[in-house]
C-alpha atoms as a PDB file:
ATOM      1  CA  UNK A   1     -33.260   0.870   4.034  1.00  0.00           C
ATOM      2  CA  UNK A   2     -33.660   4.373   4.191  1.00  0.00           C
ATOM      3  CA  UNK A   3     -36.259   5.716   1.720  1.00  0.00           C
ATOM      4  CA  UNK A   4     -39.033   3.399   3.787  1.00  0.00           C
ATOM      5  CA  UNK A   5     -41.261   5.910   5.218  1.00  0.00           C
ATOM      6  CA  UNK A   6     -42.907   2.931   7.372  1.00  0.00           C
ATOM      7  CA  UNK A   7     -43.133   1.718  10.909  1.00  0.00           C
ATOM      8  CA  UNK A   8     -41.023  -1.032  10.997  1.00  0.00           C
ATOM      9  CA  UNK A   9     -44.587  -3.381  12.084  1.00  0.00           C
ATOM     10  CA  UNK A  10     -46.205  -1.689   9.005  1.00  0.00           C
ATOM     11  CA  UNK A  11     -48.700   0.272  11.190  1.00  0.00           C
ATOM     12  CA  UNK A  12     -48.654   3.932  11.581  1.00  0.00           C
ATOM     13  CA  UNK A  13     -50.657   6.668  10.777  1.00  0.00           C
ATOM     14  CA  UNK A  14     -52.990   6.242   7.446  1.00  0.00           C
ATOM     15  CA  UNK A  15     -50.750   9.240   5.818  1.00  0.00           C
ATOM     16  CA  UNK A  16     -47.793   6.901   6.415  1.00  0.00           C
ATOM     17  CA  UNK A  17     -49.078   3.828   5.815  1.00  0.00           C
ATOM     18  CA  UNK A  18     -50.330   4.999   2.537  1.00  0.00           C
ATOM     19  CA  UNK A  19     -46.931   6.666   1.132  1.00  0.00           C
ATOM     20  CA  UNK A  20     -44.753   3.731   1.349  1.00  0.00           C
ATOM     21  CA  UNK A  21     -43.378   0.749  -0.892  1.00  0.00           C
ATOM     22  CA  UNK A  22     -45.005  -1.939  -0.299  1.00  0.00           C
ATOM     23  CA  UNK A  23     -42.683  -3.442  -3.039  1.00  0.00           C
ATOM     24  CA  UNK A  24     -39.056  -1.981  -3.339  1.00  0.00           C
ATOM     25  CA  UNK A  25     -36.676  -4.092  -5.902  1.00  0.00           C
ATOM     26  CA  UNK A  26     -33.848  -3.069  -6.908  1.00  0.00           C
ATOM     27  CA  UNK A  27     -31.420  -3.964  -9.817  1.00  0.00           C
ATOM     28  CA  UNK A  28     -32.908  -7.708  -9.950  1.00  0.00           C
ATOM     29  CA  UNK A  29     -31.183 -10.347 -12.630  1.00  0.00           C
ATOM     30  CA  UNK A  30     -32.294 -13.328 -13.297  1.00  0.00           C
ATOM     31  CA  UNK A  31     -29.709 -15.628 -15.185  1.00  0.00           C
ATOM     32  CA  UNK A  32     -30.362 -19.818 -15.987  1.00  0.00           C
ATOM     33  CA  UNK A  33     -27.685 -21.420 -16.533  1.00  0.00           C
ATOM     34  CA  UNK A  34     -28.787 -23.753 -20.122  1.00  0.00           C
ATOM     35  CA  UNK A  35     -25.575 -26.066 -20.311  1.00  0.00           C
ATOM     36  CA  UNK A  36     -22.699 -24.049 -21.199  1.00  0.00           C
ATOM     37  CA  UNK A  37     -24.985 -21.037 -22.166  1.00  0.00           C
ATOM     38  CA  UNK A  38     -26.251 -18.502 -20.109  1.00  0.00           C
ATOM     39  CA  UNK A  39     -29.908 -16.986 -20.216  1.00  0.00           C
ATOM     40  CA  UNK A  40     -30.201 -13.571 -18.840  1.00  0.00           C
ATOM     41  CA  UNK A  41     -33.860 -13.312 -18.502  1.00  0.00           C
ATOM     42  CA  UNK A  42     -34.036 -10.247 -16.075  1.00  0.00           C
ATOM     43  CA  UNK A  43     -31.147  -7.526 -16.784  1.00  0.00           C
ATOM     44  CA  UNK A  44     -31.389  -5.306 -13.824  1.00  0.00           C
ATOM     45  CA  UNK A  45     -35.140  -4.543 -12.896  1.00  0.00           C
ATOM     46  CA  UNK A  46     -35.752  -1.520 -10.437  1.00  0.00           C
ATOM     47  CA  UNK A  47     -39.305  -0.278  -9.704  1.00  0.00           C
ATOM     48  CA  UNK A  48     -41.382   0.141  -6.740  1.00  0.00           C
ATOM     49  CA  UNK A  49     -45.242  -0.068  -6.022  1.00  0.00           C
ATOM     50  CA  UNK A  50     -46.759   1.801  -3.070  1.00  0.00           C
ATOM     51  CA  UNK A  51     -49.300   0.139  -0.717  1.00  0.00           C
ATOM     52  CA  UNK A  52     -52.964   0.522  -2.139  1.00  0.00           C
ATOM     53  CA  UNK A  53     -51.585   0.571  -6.084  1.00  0.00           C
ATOM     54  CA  UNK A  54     -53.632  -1.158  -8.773  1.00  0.00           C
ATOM     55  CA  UNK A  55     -51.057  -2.589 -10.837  1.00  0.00           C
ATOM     56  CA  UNK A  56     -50.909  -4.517 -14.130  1.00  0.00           C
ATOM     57  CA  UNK A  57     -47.133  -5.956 -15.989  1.00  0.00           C
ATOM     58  CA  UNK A  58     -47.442  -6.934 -19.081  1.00  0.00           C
ATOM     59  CA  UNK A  59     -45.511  -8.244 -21.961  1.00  0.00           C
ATOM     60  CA  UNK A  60     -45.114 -10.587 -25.004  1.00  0.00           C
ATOM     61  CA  UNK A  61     -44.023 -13.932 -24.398  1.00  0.00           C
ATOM     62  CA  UNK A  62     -40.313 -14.179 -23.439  1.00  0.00           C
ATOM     63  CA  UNK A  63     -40.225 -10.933 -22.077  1.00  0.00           C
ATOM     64  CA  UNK A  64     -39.542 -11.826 -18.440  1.00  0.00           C
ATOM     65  CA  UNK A  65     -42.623 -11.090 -17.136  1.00  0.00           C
ATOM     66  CA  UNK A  66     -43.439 -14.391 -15.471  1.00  0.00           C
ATOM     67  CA  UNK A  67     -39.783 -14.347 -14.536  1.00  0.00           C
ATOM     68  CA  UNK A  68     -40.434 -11.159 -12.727  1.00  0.00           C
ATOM     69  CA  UNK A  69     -43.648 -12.432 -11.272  1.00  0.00           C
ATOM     70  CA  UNK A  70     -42.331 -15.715 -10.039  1.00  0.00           C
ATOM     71  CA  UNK A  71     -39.628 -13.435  -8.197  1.00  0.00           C
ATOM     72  CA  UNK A  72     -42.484 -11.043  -6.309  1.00  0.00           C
ATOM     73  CA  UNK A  73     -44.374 -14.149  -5.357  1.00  0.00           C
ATOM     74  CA  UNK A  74     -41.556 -15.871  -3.746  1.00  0.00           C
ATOM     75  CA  UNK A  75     -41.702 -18.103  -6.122  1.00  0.00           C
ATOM     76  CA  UNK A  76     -38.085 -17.961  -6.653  1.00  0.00           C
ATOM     77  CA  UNK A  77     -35.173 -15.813  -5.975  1.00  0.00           C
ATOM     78  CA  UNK A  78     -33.102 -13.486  -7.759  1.00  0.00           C
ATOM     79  CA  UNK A  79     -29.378 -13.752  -9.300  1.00  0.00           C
ATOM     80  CA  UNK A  80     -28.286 -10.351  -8.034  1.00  0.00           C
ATOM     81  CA  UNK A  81     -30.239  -7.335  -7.004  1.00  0.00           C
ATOM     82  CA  UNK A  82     -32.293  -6.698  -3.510  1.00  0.00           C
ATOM     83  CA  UNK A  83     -36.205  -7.060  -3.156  1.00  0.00           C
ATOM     84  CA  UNK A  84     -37.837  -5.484   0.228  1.00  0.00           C
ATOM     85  CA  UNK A  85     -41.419  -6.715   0.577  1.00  0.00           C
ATOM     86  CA  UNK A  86     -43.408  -4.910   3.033  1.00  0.00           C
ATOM     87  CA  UNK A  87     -40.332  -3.960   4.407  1.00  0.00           C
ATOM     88  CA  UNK A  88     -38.148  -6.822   4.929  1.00  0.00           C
ATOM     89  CA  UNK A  89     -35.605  -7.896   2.493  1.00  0.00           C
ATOM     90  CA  UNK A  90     -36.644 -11.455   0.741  1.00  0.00           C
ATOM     91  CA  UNK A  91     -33.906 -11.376  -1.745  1.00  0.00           C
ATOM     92  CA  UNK A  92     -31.541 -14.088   0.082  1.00  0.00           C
ATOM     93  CA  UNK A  93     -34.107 -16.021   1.834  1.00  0.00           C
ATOM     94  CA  UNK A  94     -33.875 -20.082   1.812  1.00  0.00           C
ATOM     95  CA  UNK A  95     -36.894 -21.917   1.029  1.00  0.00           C
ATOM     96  CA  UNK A  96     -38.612 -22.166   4.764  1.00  0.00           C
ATOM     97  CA  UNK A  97     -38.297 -18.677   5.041  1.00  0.00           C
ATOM     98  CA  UNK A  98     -40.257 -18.372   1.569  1.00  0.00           C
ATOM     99  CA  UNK A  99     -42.640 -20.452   2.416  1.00  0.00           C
ATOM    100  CA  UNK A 100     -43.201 -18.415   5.636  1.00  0.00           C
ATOM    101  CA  UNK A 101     -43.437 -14.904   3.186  1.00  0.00           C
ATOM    102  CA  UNK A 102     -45.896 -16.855   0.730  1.00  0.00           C
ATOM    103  CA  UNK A 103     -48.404 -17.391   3.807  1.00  0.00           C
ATOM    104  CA  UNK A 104     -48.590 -14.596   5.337  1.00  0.00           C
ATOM    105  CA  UNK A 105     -47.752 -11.594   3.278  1.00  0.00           C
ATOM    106  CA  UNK A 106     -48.917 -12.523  -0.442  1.00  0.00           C
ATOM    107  CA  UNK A 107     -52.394 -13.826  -1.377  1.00  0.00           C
ATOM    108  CA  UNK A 108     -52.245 -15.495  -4.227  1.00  0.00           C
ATOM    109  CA  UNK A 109     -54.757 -15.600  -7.274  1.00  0.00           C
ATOM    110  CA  UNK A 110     -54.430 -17.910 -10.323  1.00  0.00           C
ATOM    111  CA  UNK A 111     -56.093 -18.183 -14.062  1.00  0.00           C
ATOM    112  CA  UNK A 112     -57.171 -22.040 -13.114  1.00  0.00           C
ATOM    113  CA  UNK A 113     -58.489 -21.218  -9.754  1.00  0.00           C
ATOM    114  CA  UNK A 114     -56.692 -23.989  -7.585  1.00  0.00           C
ATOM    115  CA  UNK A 115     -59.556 -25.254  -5.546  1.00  0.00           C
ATOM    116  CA  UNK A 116     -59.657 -28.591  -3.845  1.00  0.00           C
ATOM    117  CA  UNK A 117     -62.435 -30.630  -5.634  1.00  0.00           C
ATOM    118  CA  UNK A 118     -63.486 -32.308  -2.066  1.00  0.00           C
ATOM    119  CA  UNK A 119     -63.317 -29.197  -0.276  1.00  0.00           C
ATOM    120  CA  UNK A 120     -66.288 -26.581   0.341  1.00  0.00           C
ATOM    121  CA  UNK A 121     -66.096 -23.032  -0.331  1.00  0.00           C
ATOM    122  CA  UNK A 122     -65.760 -22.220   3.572  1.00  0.00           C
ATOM    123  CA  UNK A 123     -62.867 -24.428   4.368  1.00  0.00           C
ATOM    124  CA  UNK A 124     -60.991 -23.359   1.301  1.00  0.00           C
ATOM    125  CA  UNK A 125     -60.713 -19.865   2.562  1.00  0.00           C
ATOM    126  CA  UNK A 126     -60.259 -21.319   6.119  1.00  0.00           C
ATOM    127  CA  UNK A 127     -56.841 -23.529   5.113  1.00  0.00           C
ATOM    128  CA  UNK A 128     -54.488 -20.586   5.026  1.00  0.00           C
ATOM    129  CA  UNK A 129     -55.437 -19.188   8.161  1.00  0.00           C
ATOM    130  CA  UNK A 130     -55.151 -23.147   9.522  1.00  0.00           C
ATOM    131  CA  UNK A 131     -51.787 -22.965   8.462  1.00  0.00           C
ATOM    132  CA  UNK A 132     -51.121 -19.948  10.311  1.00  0.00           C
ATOM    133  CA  UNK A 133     -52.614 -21.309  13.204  1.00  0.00           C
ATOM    134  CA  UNK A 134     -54.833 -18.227  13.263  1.00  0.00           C
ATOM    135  CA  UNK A 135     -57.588 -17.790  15.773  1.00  0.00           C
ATOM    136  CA  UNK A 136     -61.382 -16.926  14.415  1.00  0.00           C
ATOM    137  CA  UNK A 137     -60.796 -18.907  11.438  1.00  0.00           C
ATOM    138  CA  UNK A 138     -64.498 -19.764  10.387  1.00  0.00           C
ATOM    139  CA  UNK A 139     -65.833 -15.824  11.443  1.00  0.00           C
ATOM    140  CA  UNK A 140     -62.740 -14.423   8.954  1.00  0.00           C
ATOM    141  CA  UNK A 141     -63.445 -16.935   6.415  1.00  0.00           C
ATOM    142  CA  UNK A 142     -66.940 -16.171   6.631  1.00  0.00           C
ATOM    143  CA  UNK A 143     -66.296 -12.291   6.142  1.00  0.00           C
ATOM    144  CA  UNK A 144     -64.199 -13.196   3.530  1.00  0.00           C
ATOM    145  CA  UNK A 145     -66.694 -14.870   1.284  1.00  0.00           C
ATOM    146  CA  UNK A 146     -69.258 -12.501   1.814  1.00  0.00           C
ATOM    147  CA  UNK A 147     -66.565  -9.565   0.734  1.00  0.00           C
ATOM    148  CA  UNK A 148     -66.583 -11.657  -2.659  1.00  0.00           C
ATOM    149  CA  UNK A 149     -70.471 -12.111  -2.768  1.00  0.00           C
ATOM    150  CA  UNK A 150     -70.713 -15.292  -1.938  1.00  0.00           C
ATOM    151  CA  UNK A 151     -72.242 -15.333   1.813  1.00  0.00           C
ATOM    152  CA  UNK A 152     -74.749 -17.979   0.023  1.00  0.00           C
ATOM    153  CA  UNK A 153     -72.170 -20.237  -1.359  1.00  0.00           C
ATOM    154  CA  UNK A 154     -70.280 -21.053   2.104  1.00  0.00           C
ATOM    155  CA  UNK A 155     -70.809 -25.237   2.181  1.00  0.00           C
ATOM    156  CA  UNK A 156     -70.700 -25.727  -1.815  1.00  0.00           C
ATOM    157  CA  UNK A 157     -67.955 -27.686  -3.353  1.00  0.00           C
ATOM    158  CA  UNK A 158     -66.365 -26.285  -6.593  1.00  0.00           C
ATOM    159  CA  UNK A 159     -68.022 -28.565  -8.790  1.00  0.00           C
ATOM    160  CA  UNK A 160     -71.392 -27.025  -7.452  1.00  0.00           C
ATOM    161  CA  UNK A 161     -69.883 -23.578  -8.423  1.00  0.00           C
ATOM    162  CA  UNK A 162     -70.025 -21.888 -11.648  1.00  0.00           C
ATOM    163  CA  UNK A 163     -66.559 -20.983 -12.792  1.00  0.00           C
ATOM    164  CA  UNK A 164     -66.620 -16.702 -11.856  1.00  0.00           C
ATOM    165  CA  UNK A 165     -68.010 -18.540  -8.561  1.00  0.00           C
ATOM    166  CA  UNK A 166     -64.770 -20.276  -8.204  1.00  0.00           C
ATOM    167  CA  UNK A 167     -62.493 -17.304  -9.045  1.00  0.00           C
ATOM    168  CA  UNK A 168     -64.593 -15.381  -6.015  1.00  0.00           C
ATOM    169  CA  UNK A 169     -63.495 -18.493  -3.810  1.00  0.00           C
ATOM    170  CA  UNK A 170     -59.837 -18.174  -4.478  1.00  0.00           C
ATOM    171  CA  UNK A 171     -59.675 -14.056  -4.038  1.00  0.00           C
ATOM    172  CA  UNK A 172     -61.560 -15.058  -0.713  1.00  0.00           C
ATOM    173  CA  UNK A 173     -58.713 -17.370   0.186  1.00  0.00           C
ATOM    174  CA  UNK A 174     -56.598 -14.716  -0.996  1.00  0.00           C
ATOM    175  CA  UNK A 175     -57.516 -12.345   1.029  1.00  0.00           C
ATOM    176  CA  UNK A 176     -58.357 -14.029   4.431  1.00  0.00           C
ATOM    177  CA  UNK A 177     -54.822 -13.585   6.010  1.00  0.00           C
ATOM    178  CA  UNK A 178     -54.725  -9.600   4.958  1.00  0.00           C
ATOM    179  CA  UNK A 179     -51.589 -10.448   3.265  1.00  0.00           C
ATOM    180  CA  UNK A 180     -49.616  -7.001   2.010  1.00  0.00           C
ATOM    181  CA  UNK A 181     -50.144  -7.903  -1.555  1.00  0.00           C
ATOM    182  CA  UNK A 182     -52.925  -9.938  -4.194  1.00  0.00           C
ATOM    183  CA  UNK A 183     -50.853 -11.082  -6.697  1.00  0.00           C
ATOM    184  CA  UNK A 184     -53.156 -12.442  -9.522  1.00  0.00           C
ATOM    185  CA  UNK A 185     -52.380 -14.204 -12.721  1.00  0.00           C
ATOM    186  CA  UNK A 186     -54.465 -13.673 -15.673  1.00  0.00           C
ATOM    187  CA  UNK A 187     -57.129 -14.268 -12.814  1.00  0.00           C
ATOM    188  CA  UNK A 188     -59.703 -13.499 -15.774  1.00  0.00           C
ATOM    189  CA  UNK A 189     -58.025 -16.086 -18.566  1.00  0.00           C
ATOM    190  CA  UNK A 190     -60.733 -18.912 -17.630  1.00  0.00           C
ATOM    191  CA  UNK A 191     -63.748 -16.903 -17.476  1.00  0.00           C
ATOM    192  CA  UNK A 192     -66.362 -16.039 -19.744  1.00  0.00           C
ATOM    193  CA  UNK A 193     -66.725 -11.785 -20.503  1.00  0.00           C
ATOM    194  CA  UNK A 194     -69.462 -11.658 -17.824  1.00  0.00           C
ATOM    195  CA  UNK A 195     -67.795 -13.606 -14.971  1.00  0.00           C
ATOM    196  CA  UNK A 196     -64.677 -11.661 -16.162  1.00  0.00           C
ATOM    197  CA  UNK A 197     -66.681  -8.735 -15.569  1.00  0.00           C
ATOM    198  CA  UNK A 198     -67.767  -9.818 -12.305  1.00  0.00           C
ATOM    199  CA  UNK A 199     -64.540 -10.528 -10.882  1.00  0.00           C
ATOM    200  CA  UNK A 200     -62.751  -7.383 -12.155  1.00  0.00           C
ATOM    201  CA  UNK A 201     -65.481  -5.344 -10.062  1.00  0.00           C
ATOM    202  CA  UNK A 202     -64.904  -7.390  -7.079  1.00  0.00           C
ATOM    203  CA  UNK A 203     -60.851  -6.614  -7.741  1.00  0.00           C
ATOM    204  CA  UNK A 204     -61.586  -2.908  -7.838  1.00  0.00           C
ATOM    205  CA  UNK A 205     -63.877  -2.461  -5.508  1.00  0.00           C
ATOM    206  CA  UNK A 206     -61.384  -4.166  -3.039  1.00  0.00           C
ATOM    207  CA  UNK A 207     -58.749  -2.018  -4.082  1.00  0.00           C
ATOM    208  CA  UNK A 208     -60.972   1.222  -3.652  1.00  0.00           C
ATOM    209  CA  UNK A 209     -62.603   0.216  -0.642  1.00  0.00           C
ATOM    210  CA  UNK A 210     -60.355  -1.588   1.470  1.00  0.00           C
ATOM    211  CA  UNK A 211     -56.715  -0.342  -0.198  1.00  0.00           C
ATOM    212  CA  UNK A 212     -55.678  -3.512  -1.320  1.00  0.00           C
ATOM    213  CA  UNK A 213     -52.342  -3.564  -2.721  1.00  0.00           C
ATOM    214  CA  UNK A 214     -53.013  -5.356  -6.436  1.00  0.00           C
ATOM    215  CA  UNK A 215     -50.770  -6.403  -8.914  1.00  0.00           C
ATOM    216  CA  UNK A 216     -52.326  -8.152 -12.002  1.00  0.00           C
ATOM    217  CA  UNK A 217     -49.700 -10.172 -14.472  1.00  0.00           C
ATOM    218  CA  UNK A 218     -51.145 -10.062 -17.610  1.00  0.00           C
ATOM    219  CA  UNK A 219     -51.121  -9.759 -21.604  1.00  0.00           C
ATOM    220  CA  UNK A 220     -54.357  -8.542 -21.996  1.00  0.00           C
ATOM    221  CA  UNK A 221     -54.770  -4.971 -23.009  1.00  0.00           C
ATOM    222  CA  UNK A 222     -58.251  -4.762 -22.039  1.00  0.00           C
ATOM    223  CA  UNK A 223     -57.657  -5.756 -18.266  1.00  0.00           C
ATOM    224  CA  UNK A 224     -54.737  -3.283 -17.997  1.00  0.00           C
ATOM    225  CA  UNK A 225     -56.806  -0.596 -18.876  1.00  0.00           C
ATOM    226  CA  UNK A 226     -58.870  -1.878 -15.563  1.00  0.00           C
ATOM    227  CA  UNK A 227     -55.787  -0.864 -13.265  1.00  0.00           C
ATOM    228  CA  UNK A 228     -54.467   2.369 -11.991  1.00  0.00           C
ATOM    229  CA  UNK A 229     -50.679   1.699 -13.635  1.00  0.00           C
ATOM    230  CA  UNK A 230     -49.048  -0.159 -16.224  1.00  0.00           C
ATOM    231  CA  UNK A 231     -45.288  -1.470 -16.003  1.00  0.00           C
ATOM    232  CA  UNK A 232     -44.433  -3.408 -19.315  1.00  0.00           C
ATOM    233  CA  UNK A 233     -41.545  -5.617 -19.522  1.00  0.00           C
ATOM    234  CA  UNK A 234     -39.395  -6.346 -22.852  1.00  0.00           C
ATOM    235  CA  UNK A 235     -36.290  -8.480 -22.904  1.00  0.00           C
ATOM    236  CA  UNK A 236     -36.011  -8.470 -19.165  1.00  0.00           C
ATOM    237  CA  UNK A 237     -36.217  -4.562 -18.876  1.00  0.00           C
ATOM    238  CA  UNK A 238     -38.563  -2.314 -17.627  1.00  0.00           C
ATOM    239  CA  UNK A 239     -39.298  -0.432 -20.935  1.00  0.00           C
ATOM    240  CA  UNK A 240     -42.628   2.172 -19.713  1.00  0.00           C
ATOM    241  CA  UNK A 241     -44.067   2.374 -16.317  1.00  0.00           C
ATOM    242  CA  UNK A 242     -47.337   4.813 -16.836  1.00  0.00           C
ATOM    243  CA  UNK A 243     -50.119   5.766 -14.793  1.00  0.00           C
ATOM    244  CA  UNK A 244     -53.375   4.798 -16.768  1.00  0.00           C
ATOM    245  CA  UNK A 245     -55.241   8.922 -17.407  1.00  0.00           C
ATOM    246  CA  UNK A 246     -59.278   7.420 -16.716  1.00  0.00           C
ATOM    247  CA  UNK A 247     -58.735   3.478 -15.613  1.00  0.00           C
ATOM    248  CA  UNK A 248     -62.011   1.721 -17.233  1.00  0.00           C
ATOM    249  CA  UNK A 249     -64.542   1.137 -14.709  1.00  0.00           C
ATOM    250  CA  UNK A 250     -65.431  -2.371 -15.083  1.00  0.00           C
ATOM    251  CA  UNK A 251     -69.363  -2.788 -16.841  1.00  0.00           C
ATOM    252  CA  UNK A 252     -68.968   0.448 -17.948  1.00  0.00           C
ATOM    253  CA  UNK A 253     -67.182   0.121 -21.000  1.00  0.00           C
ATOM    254  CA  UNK A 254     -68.112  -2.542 -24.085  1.00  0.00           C
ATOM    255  CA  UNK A 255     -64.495  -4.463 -24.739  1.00  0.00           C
ATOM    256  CA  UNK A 256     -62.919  -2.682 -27.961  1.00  0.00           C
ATOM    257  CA  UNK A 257     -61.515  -5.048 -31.028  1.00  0.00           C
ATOM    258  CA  UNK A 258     -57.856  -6.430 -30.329  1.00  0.00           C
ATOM    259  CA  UNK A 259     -57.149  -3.959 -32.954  1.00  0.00           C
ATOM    260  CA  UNK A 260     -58.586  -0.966 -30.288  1.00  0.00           C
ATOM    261  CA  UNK A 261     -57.416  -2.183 -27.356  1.00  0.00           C
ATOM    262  CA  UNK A 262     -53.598  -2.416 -28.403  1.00  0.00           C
ATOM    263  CA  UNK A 263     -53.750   0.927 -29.928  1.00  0.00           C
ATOM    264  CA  UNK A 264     -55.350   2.541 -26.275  1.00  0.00           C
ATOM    265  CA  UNK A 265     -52.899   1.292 -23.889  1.00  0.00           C
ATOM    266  CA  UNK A 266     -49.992   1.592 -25.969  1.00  0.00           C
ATOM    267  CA  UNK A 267     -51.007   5.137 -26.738  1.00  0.00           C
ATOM    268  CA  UNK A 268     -52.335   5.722 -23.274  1.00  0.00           C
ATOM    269  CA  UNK A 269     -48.958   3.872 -21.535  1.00  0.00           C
ATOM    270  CA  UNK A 270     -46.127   2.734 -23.665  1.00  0.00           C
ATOM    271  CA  UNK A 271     -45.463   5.397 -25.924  1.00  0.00           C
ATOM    272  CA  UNK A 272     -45.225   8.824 -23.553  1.00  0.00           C
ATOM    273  CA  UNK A 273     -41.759   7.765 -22.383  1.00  0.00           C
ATOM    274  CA  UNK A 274     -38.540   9.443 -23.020  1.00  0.00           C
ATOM    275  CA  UNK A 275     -36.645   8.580 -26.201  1.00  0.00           C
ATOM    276  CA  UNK A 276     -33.798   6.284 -23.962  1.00  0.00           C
ATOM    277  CA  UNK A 277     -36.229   4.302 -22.373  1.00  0.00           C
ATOM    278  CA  UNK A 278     -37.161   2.346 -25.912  1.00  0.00           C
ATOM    279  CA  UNK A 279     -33.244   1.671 -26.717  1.00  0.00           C
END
């Protein structure tokens, strides 16, 4: 590559380190084969994110959004097209190699949580760093939980957890093995409006404070207007990719009707675009 500004170990100055793509894809395409009928889901996606974004991707159902999302998890690979993540080029990996790219260099946050129902809040955090083999495990799981708020909450099991609780566990576990991106999932969709609340201030405080790389997937209007940028997907192309004017500060604002919400982010990021990019 040669528009990676970047030490090839990541490190550098924090000028450097700041300027460059943590995620670089390029022309991605997705096609399932259905029988004799192919299904082009992603049609040539380019876009890149720079290390400490706040990022959400929305769109409607069928748009190739979890598509896209399975793709920057290492979830699953492309058709065609190149994807450098922090640098190194996962686009043609086999399935150890993923695995290896899952554990250490994306922390992963889901709407259901994914705790182990036998398994306290300390040693959740601690099993990614166990499969690392990392050294330290219960001082960085430690820090980790009390990052999250929950330096209280280190030997309860999830049942003894209230759900927002729960959500704090998992971005703890997400975060333990400084991976070079949270990917979260509708990481509010379970939670009540205050939890919600709770955890989107814990998301951008992390992303302030620390310069965590973010990238939320989600439909909701109302948490997009939390993040720094919106990219919205429709029938598997990037159709607007806007910087949000005056992100929400999360508390701060009173949610809106659906009716509200729609009409702010669409105004605020969908519809400033140039006339080709709606064709």
């Amino acid at each position: 590559m040669t528009d990676k500004a970047h030490p090839a170990n990541g490190k550098g100055s924090a000028a450097m380190h700041d300027q460059y793509a943590v995620i670089n894809i390029r022309d991605i395409t997705k096609t399932y084969q259905m029988g004799e009928v192919k299904l082009n889901v992603l049609k040539g996606i380019s876009l890149e994110i720079k290390h400490g974004e706040f990022v959400s991707i929305m769109g409607p159902s069928g748009s190739g959004k979890s598509t896209l999302m399975n793709i920057l998890g290492a979830l699953d690979q492309p058709t065609s097209g190149e994807y450098y993540l922090d640098g190194e080029d996962v686009s043609r990996l086999n399935e150890r190699e993923l695995a290896r790219v899952r554990n250490r260099k994306i922390g992963f946050v889901f709407q259901s949580f994914n705790l182990l129902k036998r398994t306290t809040a300390m040693r959740q955090v601690e099993l990614p760093l166990i499969y690392n083999g990392a050294a330290d495990r219960r001082a960085r799981a430690t820090a980790a939980l009390t990052a999250v708020g929950l330096e209280a909450r280190l030997d309860h099991l999830p049942s003894e957890l209230s759900g927002g609780q729960q959500q704090r566990v998992a971005i703890a576990r997400a975060l333990v093995g400084e991976p070079a991106i949270i990917l979260a999932d509708e990481p509010t969709g379970n939670l009540d409006s205050r939890s919600g609340t709770e955890v989107m201030q814990i998301f951008q405080r992390l992303n302030r404070e620390q310069n965590i790389t973010t990238i939320f997937v989600t439909h909701d209007p109302w948490i997009a207007r939390h993040t720094n940028r919106v990219i919205m997907i429709r029938d598997g192309n990037v159709v607007a990719d806007r910087q949000v004017a005056e992100p929400l500060v999360a508390g701060e604002a009173e949610r809106p009707s659906e009716a509200e919400e729609l009409e702010g982010i669409f105004k605020e990021a969908y519809y400033g675009g140039k006339a080709e990019e709606y064709n």
